[in-house]
C-alpha atoms as a PDB file:
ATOM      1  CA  UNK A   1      25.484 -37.387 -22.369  1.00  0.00           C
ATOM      2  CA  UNK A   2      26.198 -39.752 -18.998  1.00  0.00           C
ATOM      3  CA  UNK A   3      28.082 -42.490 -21.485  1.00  0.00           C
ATOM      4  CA  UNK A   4      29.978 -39.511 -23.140  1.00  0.00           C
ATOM      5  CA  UNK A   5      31.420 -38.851 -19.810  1.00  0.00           C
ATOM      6  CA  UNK A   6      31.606 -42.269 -18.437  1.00  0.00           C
ATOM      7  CA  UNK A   7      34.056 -42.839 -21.883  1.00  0.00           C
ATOM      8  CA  UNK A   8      35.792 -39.810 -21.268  1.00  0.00           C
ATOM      9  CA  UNK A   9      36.405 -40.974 -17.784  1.00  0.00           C
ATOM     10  CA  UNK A  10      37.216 -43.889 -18.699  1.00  0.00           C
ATOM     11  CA  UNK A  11      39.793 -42.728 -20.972  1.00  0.00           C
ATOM     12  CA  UNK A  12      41.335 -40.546 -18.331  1.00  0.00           C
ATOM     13  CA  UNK A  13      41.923 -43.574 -16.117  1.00  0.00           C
ATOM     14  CA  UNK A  14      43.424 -46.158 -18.664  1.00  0.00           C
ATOM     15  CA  UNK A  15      46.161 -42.990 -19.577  1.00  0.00           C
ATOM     16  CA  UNK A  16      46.747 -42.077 -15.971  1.00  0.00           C
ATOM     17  CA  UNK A  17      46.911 -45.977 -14.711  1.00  0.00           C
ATOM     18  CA  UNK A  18      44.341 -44.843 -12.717  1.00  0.00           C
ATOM     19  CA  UNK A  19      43.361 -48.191 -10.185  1.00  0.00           C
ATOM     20  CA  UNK A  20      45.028 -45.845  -7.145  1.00  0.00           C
ATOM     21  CA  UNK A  21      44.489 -42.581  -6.041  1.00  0.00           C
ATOM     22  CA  UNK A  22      47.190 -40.378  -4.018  1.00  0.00           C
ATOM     23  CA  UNK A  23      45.148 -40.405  -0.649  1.00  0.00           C
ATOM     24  CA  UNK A  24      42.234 -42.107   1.413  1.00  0.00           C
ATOM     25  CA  UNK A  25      39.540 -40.616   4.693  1.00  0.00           C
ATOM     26  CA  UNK A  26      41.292 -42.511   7.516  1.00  0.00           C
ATOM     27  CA  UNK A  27      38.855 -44.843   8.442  1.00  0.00           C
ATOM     28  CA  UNK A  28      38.409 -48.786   8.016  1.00  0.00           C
ATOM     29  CA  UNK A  29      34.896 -50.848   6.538  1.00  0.00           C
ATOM     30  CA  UNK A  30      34.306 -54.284   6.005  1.00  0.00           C
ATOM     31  CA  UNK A  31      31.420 -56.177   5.533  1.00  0.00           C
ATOM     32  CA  UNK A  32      32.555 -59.498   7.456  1.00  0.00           C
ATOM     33  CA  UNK A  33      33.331 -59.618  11.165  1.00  0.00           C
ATOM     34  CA  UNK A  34      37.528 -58.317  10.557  1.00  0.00           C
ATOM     35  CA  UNK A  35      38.975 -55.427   8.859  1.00  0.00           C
ATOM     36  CA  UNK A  36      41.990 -54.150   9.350  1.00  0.00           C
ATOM     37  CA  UNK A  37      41.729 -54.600  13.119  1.00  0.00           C
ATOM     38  CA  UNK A  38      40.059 -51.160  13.646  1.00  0.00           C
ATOM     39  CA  UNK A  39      37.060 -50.036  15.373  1.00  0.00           C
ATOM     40  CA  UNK A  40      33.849 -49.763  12.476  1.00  0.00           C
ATOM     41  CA  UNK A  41      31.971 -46.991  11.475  1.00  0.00           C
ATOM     42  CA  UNK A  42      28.560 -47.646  10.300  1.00  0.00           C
ATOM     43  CA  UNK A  43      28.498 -49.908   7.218  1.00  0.00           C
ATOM     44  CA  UNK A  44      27.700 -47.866   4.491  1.00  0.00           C
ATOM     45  CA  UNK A  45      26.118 -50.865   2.536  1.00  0.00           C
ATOM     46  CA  UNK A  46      24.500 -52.608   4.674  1.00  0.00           C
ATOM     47  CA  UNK A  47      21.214 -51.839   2.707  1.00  0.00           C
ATOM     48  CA  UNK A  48      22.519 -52.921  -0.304  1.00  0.00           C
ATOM     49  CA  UNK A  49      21.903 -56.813  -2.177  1.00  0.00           C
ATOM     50  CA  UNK A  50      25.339 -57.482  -1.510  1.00  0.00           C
ATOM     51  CA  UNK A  51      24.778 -61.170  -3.232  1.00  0.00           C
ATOM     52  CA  UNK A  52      23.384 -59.116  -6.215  1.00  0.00           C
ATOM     53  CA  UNK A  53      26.238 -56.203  -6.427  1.00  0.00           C
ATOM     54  CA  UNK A  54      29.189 -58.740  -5.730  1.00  0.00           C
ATOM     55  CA  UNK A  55      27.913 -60.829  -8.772  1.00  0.00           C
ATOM     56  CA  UNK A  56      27.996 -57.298 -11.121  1.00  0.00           C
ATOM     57  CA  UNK A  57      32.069 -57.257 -12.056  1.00  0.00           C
ATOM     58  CA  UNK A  58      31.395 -60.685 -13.584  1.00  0.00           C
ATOM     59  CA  UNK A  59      28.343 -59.687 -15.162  1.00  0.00           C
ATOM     60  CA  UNK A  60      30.430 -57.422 -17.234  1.00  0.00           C
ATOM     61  CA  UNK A  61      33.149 -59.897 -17.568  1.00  0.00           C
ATOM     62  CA  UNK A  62      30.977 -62.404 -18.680  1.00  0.00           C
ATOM     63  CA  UNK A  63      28.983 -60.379 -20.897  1.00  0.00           C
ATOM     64  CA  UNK A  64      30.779 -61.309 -24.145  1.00  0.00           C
ATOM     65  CA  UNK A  65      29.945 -64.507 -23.588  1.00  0.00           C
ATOM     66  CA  UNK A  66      31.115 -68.164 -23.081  1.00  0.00           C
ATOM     67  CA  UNK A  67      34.816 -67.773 -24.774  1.00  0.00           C
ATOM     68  CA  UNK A  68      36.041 -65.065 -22.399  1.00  0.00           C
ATOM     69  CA  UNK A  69      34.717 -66.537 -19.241  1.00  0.00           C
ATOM     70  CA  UNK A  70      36.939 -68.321 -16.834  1.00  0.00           C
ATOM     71  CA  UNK A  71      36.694 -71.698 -17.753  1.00  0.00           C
ATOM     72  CA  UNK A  72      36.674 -74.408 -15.365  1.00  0.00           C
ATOM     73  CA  UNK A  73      37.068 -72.243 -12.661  1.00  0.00           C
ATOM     74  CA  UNK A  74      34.456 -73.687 -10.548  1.00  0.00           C
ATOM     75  CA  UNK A  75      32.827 -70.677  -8.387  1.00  0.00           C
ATOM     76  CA  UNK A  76      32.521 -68.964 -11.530  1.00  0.00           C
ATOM     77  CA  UNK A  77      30.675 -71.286 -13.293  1.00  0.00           C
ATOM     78  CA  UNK A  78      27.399 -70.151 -11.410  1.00  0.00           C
ATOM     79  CA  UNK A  79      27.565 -67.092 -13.877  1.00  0.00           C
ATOM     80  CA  UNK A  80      29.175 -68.468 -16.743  1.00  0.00           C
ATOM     81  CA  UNK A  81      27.387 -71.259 -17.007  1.00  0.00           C
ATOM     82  CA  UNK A  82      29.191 -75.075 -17.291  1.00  0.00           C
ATOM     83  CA  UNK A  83      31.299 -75.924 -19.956  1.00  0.00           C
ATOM     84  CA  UNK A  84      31.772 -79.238 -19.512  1.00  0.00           C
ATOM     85  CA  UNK A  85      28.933 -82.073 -18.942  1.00  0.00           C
ATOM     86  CA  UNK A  86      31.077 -83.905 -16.245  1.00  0.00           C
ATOM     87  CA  UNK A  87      31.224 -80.904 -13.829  1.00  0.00           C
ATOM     88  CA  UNK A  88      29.064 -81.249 -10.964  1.00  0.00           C
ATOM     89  CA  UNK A  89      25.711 -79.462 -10.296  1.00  0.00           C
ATOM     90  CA  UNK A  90      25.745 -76.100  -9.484  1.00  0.00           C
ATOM     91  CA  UNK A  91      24.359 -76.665  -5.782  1.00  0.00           C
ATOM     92  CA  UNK A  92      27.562 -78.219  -5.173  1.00  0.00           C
ATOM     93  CA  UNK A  93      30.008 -76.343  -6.913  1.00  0.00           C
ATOM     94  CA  UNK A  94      28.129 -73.337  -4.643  1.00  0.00           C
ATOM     95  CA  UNK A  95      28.795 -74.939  -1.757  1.00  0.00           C
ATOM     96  CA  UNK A  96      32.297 -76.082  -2.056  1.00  0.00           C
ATOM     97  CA  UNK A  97      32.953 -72.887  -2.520  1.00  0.00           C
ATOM     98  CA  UNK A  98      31.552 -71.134  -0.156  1.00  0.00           C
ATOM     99  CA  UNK A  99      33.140 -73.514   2.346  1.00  0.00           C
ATOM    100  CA  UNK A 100      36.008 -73.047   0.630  1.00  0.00           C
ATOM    101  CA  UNK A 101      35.579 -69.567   1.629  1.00  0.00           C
ATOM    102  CA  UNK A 102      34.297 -69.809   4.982  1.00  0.00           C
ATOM    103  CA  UNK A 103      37.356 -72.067   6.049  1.00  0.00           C
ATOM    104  CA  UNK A 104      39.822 -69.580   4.818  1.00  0.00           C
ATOM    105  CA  UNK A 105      38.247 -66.823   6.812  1.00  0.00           C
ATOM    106  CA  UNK A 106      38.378 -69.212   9.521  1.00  0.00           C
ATOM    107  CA  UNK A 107      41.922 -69.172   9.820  1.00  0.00           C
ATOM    108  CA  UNK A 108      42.601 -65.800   8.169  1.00  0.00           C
ATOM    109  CA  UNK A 109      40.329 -63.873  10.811  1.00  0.00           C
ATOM    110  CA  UNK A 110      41.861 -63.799  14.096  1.00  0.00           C
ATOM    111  CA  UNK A 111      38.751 -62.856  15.908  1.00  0.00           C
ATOM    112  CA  UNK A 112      37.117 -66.104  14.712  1.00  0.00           C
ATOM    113  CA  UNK A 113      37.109 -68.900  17.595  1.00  0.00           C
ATOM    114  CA  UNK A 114      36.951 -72.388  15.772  1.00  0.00           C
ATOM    115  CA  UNK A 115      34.291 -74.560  16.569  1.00  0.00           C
ATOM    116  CA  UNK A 116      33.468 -78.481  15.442  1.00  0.00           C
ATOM    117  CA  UNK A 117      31.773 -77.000  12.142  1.00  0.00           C
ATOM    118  CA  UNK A 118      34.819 -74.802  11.302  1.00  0.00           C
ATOM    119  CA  UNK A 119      37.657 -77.922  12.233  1.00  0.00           C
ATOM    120  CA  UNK A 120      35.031 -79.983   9.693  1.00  0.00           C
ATOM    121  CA  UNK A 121      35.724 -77.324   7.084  1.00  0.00           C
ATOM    122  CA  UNK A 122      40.131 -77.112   7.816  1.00  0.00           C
ATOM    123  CA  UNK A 123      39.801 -80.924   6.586  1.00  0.00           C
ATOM    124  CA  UNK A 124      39.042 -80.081   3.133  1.00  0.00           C
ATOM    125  CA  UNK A 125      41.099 -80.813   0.038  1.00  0.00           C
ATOM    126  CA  UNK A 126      40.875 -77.251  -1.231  1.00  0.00           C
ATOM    127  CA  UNK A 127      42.501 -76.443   1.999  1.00  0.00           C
ATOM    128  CA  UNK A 128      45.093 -78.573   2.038  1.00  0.00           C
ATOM    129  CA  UNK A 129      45.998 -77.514  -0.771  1.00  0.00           C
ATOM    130  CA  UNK A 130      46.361 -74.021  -0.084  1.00  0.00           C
ATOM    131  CA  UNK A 131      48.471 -74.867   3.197  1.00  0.00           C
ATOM    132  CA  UNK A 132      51.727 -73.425   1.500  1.00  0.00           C
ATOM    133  CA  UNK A 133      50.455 -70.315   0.228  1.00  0.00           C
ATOM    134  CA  UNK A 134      49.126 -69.302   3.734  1.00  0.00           C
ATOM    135  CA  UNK A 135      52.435 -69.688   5.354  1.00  0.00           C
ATOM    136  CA  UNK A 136      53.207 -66.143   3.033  1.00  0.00           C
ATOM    137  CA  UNK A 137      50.311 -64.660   4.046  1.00  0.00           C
ATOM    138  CA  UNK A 138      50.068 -61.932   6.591  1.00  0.00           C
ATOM    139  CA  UNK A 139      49.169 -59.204   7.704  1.00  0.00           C
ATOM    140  CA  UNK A 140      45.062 -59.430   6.691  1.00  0.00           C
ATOM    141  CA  UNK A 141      43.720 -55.907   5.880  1.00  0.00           C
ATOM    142  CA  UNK A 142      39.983 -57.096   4.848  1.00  0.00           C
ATOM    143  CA  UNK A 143      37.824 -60.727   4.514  1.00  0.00           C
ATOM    144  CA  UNK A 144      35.043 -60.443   2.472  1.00  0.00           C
ATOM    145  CA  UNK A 145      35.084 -56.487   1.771  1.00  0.00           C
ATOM    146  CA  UNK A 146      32.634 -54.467  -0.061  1.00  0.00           C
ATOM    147  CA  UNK A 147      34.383 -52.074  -2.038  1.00  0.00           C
ATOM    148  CA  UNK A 148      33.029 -49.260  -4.087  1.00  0.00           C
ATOM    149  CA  UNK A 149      34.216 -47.342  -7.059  1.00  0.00           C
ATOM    150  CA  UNK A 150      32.272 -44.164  -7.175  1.00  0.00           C
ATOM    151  CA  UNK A 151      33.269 -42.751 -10.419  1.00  0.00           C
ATOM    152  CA  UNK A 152      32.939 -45.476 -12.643  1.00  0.00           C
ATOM    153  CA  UNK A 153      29.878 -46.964 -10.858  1.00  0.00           C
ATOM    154  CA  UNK A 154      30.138 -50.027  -9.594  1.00  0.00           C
ATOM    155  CA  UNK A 155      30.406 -52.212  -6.394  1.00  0.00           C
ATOM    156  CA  UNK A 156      32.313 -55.693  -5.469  1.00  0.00           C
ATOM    157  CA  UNK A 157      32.637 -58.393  -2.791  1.00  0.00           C
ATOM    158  CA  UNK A 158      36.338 -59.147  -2.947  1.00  0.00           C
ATOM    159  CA  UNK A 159      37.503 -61.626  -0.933  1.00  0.00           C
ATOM    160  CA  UNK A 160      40.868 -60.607   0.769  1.00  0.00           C
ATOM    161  CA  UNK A 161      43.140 -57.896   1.423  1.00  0.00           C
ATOM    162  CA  UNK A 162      46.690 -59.105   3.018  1.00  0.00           C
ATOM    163  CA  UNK A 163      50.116 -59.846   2.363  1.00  0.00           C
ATOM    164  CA  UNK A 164      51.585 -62.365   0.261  1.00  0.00           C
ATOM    165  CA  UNK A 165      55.720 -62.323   0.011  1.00  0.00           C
ATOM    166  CA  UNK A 166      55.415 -58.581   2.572  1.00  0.00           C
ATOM    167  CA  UNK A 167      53.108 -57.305  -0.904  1.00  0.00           C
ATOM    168  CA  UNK A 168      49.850 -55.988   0.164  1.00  0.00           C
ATOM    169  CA  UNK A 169      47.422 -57.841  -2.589  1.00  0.00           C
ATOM    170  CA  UNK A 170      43.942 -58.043  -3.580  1.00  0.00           C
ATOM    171  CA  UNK A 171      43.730 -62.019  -3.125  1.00  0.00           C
ATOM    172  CA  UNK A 172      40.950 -63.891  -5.086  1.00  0.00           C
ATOM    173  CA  UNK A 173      40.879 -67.758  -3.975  1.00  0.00           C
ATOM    174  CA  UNK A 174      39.086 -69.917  -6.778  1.00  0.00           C
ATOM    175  CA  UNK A 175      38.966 -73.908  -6.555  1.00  0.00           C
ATOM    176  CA  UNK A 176      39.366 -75.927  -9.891  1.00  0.00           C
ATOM    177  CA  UNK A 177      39.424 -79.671 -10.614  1.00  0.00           C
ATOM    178  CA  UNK A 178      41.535 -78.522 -13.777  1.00  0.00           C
ATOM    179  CA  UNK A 179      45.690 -77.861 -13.295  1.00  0.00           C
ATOM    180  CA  UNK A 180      45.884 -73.632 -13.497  1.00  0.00           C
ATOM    181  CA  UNK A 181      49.396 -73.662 -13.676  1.00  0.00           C
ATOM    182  CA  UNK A 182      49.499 -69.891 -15.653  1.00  0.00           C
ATOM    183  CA  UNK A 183      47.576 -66.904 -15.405  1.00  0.00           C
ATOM    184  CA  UNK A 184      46.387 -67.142 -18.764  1.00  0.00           C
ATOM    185  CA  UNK A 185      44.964 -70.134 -18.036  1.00  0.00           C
ATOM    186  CA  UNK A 186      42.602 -68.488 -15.416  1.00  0.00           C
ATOM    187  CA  UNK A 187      40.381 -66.410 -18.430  1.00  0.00           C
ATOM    188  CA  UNK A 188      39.280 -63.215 -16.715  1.00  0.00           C
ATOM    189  CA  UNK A 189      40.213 -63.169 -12.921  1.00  0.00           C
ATOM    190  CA  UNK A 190      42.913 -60.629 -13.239  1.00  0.00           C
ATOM    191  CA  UNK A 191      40.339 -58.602 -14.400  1.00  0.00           C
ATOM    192  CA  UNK A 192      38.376 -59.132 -11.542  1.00  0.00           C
ATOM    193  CA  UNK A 193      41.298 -58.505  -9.518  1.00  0.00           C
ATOM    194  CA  UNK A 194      42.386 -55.302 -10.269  1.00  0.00           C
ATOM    195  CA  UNK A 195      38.629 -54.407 -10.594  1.00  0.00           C
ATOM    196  CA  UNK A 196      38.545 -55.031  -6.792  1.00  0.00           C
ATOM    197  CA  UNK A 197      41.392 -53.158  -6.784  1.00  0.00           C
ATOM    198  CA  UNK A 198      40.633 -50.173  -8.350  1.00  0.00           C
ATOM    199  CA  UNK A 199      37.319 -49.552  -6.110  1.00  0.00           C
ATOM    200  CA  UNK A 200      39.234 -50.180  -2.927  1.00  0.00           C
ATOM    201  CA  UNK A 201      41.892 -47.643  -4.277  1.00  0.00           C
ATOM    202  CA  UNK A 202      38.680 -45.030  -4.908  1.00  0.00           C
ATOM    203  CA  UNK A 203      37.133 -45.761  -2.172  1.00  0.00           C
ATOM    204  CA  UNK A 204      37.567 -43.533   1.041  1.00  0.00           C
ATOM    205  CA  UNK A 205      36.060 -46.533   3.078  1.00  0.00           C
ATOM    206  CA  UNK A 206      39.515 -47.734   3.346  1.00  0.00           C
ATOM    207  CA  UNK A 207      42.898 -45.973   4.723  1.00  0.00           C
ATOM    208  CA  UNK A 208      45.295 -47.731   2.204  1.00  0.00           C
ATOM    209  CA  UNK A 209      46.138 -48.363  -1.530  1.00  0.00           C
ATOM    210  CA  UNK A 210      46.793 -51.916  -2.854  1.00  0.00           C
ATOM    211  CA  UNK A 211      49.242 -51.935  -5.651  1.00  0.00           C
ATOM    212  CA  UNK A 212      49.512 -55.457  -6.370  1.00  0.00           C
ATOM    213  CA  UNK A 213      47.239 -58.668  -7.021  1.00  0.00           C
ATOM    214  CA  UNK A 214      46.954 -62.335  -6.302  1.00  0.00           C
ATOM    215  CA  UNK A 215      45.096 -65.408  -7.410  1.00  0.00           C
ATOM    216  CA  UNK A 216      45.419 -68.327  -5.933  1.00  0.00           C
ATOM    217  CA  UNK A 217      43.613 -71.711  -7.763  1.00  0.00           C
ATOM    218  CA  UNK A 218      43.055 -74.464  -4.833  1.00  0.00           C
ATOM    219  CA  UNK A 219      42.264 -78.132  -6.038  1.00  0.00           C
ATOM    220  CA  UNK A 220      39.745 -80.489  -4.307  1.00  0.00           C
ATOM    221  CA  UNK A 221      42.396 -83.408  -4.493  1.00  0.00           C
ATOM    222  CA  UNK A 222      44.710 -81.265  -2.910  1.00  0.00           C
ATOM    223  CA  UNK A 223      47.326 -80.852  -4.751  1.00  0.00           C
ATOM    224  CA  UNK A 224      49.468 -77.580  -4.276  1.00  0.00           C
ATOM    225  CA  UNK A 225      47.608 -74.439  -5.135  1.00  0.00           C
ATOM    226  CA  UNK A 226      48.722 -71.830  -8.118  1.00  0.00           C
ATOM    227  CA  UNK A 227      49.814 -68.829  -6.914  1.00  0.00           C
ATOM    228  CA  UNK A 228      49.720 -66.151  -9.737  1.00  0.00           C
ATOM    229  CA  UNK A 229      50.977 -63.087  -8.749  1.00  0.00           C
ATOM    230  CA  UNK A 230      50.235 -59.897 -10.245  1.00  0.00           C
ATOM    231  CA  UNK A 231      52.822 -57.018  -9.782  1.00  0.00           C
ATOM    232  CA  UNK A 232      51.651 -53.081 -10.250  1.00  0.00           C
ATOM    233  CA  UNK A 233      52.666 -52.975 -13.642  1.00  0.00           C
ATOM    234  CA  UNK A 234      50.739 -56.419 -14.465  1.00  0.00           C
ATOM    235  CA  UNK A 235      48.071 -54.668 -12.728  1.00  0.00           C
ATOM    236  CA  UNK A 236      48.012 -51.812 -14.775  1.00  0.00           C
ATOM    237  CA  UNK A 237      47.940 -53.552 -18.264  1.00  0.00           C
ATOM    238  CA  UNK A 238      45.088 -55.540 -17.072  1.00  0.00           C
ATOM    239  CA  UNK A 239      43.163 -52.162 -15.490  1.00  0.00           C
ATOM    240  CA  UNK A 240      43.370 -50.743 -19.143  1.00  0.00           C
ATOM    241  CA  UNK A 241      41.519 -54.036 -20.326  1.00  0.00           C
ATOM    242  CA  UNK A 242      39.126 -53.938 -17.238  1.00  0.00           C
ATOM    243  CA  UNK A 243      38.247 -50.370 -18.130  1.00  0.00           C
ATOM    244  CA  UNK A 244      37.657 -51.208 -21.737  1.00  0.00           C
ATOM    245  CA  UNK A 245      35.133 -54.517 -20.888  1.00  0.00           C
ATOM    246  CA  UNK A 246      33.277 -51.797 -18.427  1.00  0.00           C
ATOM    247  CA  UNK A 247      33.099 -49.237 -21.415  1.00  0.00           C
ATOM    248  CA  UNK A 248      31.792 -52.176 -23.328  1.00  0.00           C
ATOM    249  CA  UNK A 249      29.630 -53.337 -21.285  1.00  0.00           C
ATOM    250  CA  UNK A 250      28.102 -50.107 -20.505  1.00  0.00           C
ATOM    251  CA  UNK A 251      27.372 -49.584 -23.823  1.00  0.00           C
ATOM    252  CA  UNK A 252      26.002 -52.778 -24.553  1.00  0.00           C
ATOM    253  CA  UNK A 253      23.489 -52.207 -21.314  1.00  0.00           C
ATOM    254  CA  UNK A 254      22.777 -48.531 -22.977  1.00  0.00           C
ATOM    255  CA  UNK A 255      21.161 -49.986 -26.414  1.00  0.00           C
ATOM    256  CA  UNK A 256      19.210 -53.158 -24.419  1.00  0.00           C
ATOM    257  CA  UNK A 257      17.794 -50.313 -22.996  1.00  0.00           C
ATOM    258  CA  UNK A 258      17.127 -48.066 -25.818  1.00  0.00           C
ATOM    259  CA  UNK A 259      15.658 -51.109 -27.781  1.00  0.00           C
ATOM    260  CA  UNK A 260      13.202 -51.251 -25.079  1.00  0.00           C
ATOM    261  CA  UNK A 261       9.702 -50.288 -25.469  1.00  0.00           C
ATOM    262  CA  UNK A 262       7.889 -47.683 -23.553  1.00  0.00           C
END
């Protein structure tokens, strides 16, 4: 009966375009020390394994398996597993991008002071090579944001809400040693994007709607970064696909279970 109605829900939202809804409570949440400069109410998820529920969106994405995961894509890799035998371990592909990460919410967050650790980080390649997408970015809604879709069931850990061009975007950084030049060439993180998005759009933890996406691929050489921008049309062909992997995936998770023994 519950995966009748999650379809039929699911349905619903791939013929309504459903990643926004009309209105949101008025209030602001973030799970990182910024969000959208307003006074916090009590974190909601601060109980929850935020390491394990900001790891489910590519569960399902990578659930089909190796073909349909994103490739060289290095922070991604942790879940997808390598796909090359050149790439380096895991420990460090973790931590270049989590200072990847750290450094860009170093600079993004305006209540963060910088201190010898965080001027250490600014000097990376990644950085560098992100240094002319930044100067279009404004405006910084969330850093590292919980979001929460209700309906359909599932939580995230996106990684930016701001402006890019005077857009408001759902911003995904990733770091590659391999040229991204096209969105195709990034596997599934529009997916991911516009999964993010759809949550943030459901969930009343947040006082705006985000029509539009944004990934940006940073390389360790530091070469210039890909931008790939998503518009709200982009956005909506790829929420009919993310709804359809969930459905999947769902249903996959539903007979693994069944299969079970008592």
């Amino acid at each position: 009966m519950k995966m009748k109605l999650f379809q039929t829900i699911c349905r619903q939202l791939r013929s309504s375009k459903g990643f926004s809804v009309e209105s949101a409570a008025l209030v602001a949440f973030s799970t990182s020390s910024y969000s959208c400069g307003r006074k916090k109410k009590v974190n909601p998820y601060e109980e929850v394994d935020q390491e394990k529920y900001s790891n489910l969106v590519q569960s399902v994405l990578s659930s089909r398996g190796v073909a349909h995961t994103p490739g060289s894509v290095e922070e991604d890799a942790l879940l997808c597993g390598p796909v090359s035998k050149h790439k380096p371990p895991k420990q460090d592909i973790f931590l270049q991008g989590k200072r990847f990460h750290e450094a860009l919410e170093s600079i993004l967050s305006p209540q963060e002071t910088f201190k010898e650790r965080d001027e250490n980080l600014l000097k990376s390649g990644y950085i560098e090579s992100v240094q002319h997408i930044l100067k279009d970015v404004s405006g910084v809604r969330a850093l590292e944001s919980a979001v929460q879709h209700e309906t359909l069931n599932y939580i995230g850990l996106l990684d930016c809400v701001a402006e890019y061009q005077g857009k408001l975007c759902v911003i995904d950084w990733k770091t590659s040693e391999k040229p991204k030049p096209f969105i195709q060439s990034t596997f599934d993180n529009p997916l991911q994007v516009v999964a993010y998005m759809g949550a943030m759009n459901h969930d009343t933890n947040y006082s705006f709607q985000v029509q539009c996406g944004l990934i940006v691929v940073a390389y360790k050489d530091g070469s210039p970064a890909h931008p790939h921008f998503m518009d709200a049309e982009l956005c909506s062909q790829y929420w009919a696909k993310w709804l359809l992997r969930l459905e999947e995936y769902m249903e996959k998770k539903k007979n693994q279970n069944i299969q079970k023994p008592e």
